[in-house]
C-alpha atoms as a PDB file:
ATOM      1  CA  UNK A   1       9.717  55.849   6.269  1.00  0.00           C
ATOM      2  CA  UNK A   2      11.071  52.738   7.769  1.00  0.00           C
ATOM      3  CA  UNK A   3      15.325  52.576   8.047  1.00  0.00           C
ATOM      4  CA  UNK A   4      16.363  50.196   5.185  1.00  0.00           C
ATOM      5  CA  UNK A   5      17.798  47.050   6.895  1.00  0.00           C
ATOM      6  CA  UNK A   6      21.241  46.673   7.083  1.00  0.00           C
ATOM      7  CA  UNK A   7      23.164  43.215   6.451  1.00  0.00           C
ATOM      8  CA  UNK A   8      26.331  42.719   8.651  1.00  0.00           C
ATOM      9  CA  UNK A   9      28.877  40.496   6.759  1.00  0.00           C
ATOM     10  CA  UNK A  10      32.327  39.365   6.219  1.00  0.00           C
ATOM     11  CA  UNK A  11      34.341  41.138   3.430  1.00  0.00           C
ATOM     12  CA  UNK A  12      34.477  37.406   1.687  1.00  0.00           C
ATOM     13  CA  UNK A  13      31.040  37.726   2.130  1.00  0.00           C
ATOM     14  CA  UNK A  14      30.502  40.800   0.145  1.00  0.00           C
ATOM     15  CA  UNK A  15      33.345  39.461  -2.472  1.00  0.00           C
ATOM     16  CA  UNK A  16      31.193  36.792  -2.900  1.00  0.00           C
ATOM     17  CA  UNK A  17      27.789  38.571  -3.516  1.00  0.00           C
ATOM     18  CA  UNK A  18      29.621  40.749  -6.129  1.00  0.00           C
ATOM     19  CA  UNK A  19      30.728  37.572  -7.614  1.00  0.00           C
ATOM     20  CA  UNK A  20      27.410  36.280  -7.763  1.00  0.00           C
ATOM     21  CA  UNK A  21      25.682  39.734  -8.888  1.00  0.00           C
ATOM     22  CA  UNK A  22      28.167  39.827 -12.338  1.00  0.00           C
ATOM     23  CA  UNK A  23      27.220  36.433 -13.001  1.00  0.00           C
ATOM     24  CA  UNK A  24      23.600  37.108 -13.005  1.00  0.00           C
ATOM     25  CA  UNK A  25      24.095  40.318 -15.143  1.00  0.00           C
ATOM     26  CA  UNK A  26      26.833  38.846 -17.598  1.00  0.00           C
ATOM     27  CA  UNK A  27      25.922  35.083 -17.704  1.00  0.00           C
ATOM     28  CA  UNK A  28      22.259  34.145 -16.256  1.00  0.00           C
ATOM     29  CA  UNK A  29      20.698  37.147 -17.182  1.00  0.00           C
ATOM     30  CA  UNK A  30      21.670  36.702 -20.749  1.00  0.00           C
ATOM     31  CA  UNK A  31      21.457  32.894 -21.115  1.00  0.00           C
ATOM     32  CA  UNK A  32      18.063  33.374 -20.391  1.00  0.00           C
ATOM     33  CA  UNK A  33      17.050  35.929 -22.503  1.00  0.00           C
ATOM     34  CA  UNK A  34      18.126  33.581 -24.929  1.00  0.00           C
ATOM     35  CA  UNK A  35      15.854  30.818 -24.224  1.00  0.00           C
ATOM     36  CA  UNK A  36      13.087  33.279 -24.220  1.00  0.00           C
ATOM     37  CA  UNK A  37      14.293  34.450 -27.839  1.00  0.00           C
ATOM     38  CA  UNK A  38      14.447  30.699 -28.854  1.00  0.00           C
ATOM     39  CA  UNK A  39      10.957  29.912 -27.114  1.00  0.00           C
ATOM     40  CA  UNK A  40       9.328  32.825 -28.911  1.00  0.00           C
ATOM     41  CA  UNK A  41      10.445  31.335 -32.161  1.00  0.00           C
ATOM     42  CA  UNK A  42       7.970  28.721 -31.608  1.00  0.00           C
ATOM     43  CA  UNK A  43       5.013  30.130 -32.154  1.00  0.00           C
ATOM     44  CA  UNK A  44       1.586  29.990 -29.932  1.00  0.00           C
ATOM     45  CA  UNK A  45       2.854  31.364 -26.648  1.00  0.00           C
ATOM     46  CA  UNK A  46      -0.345  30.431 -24.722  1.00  0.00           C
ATOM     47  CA  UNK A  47       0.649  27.430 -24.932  1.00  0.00           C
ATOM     48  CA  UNK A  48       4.406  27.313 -25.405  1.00  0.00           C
ATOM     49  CA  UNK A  49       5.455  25.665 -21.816  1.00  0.00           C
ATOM     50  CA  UNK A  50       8.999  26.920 -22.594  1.00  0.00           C
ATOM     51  CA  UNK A  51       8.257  30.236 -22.864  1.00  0.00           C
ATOM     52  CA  UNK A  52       6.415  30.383 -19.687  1.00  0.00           C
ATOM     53  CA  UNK A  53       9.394  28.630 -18.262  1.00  0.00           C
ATOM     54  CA  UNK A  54      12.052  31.245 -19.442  1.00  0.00           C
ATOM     55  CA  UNK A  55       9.891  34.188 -18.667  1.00  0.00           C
ATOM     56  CA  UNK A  56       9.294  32.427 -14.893  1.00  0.00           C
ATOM     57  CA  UNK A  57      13.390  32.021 -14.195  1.00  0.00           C
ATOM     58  CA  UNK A  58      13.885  35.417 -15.948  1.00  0.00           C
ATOM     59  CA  UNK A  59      11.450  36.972 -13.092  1.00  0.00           C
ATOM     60  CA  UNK A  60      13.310  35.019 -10.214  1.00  0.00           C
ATOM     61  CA  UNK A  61      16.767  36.006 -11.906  1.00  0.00           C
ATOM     62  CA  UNK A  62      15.393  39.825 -11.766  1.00  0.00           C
ATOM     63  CA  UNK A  63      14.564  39.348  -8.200  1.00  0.00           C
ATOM     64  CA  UNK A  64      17.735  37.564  -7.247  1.00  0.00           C
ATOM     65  CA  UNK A  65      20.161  40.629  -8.852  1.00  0.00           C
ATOM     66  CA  UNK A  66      17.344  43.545  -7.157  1.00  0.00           C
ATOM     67  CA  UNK A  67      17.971  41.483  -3.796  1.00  0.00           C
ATOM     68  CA  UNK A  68      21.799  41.533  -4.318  1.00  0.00           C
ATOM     69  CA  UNK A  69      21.862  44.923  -5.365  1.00  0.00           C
ATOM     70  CA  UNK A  70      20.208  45.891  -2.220  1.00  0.00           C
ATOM     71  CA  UNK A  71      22.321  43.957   0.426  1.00  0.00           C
ATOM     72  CA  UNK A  72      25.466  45.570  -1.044  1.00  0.00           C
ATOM     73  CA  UNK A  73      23.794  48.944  -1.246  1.00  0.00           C
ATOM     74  CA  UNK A  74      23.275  48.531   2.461  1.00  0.00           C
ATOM     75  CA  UNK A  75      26.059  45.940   4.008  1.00  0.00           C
ATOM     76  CA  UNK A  76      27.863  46.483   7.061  1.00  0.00           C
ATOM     77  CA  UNK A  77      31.245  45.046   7.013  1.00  0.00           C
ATOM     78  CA  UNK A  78      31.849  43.347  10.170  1.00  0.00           C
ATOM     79  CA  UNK A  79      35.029  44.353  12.342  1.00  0.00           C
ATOM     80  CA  UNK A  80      35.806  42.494  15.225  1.00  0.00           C
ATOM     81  CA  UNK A  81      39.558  43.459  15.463  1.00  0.00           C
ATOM     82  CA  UNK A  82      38.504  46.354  18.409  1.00  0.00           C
ATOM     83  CA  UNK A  83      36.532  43.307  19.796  1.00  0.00           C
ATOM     84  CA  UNK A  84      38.964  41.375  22.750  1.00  0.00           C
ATOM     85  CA  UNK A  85      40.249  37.664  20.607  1.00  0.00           C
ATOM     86  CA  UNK A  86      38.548  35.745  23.379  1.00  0.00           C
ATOM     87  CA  UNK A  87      34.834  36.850  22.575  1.00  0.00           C
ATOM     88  CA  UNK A  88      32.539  34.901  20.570  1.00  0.00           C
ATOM     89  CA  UNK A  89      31.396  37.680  17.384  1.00  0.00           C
ATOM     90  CA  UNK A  90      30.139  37.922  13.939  1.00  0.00           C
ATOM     91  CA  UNK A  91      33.302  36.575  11.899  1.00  0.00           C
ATOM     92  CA  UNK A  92      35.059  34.631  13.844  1.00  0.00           C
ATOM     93  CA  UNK A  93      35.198  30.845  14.679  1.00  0.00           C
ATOM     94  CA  UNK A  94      33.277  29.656  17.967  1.00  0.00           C
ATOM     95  CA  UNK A  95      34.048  26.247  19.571  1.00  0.00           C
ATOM     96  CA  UNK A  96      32.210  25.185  22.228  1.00  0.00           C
ATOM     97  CA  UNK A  97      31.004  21.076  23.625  1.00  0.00           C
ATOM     98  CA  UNK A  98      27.610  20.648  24.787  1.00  0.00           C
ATOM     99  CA  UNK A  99      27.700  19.301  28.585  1.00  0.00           C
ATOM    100  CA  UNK A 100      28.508  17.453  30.419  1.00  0.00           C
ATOM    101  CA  UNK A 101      30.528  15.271  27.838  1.00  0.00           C
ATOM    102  CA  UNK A 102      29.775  15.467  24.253  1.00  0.00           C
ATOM    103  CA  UNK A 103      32.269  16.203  21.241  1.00  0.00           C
ATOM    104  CA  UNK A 104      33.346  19.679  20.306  1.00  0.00           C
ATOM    105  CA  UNK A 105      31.509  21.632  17.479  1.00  0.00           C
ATOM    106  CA  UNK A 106      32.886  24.356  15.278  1.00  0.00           C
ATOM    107  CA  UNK A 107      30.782  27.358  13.844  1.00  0.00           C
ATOM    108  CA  UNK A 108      32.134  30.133  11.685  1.00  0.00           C
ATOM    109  CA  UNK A 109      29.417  33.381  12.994  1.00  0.00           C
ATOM    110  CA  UNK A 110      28.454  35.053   9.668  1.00  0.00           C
ATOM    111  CA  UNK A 111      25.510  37.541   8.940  1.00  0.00           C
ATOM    112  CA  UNK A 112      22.413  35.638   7.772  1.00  0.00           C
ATOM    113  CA  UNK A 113      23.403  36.502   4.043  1.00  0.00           C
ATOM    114  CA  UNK A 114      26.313  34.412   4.710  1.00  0.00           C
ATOM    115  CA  UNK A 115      24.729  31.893   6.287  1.00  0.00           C
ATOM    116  CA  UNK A 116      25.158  28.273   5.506  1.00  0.00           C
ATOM    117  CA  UNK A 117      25.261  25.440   7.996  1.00  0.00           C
ATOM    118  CA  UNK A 118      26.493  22.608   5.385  1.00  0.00           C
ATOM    119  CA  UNK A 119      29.844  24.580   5.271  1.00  0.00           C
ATOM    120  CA  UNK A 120      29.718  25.320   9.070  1.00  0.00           C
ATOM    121  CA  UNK A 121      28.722  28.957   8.589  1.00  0.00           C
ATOM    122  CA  UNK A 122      25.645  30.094  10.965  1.00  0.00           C
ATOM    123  CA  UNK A 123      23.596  33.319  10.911  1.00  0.00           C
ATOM    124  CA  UNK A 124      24.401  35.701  13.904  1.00  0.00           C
ATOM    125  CA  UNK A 125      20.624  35.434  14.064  1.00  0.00           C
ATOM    126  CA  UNK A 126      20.471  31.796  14.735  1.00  0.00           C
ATOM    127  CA  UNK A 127      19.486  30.879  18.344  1.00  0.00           C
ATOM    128  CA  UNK A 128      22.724  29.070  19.071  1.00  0.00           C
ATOM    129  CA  UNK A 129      24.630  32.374  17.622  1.00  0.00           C
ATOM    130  CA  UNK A 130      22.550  35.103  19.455  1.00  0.00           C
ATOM    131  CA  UNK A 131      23.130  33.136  22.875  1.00  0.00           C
ATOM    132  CA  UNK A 132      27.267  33.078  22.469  1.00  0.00           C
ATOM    133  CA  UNK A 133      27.736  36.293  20.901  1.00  0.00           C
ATOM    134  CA  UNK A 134      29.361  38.055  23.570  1.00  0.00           C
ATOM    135  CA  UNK A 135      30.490  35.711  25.939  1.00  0.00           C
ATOM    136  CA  UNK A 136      33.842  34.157  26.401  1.00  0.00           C
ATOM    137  CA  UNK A 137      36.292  31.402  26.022  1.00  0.00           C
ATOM    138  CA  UNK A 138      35.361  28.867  29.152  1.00  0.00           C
ATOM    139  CA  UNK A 139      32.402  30.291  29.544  1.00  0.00           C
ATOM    140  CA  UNK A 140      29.124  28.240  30.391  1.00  0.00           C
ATOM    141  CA  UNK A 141      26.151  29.426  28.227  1.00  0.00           C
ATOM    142  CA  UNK A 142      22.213  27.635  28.127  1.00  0.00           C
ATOM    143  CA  UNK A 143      21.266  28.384  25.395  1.00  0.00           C
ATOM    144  CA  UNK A 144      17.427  28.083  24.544  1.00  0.00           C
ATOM    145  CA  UNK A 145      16.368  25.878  21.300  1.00  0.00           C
ATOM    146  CA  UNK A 146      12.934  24.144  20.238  1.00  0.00           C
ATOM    147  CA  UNK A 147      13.547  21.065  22.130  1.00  0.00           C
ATOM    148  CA  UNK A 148      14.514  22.957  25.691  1.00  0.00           C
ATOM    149  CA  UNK A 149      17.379  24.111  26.791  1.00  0.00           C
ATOM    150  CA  UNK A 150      20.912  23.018  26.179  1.00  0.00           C
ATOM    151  CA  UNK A 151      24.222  23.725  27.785  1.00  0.00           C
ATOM    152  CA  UNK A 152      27.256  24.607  26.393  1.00  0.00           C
ATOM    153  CA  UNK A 153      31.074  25.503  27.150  1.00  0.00           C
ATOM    154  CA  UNK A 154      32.842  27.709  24.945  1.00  0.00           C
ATOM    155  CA  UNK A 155      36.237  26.118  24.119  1.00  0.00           C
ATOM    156  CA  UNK A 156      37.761  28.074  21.336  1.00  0.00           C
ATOM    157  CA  UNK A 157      37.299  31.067  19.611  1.00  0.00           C
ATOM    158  CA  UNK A 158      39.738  32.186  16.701  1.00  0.00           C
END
């Protein structure tokens, strides 16, 4: 039997997949329940569009709280304290400029549940991630992405 995958994370990131899990259970689940209720009320469901509608967010709701359930069941809390304050790792804050001159750029390293590059939060996974984990502040790192290679220098980390 395969080993069930594990998914590194912050400990906001956990507090914020149990935040998300009660609101599917306490608020989503049962809102939509609801509309099915209501839906049924109107008679023919072959062709009651709003009943198929309730039952299909009702499925991806179920799916969403079985997927939840299973990345806390198996989360691995990331702990960089043991790791040396000048390394780029999951949790922490990477600065780096591309070369030779352009402006700096600031990435928070979460696990790819975490991930969300709008808010400046990449996945560990990510090819600009995978390439700095591990190296240091001043370091030079190429670092490979679909349009060839670019070069970096690690600033800050924190």
């Amino acid at each position: 039997m395969a080993e069930d995958k594990t998914f590194p994370m912050t400990l906001e990131g956990k507090k914020n997949l149990e935040e998300e899990l009660e609101t599917l259970k306490m608020v989503t689940r049962p809102e939509v329940i609801e509309r099915i209720k209501i839906a049924r009320s109107f008679g023919d469901l072959s062709e009651n569009s709003e009943y198929e509608s309730a039952k299909d967010e009702q499925a991806f709701i179920e799916g969403r709280i079985s997927n939840v359930e299973n990345m806390l069941l198996n989360l691995e809390i990331i702990d960089n304290e043991a790791i040396d304050k000048d390394i780029v790792s999951v949790g922490r804050i990477v600065t780096f400029k591309e070369l030779p001159d352009e402006e700096e750029e600031s990435y928070t390293i979460v696990g790819a549940t975490e991930a969300n590059p709008m808010l400046g939060k990449i996945s560990n996974e990510s090819p600009i991630a995978a390439a700095l984990l591990g190296h240091k502040i001043n370091e030079e790192v190429t670092i490979k992405i679909p349009s060839g290679d670019m070069n970096v220098k690690i600033t800050k980390v924190e």
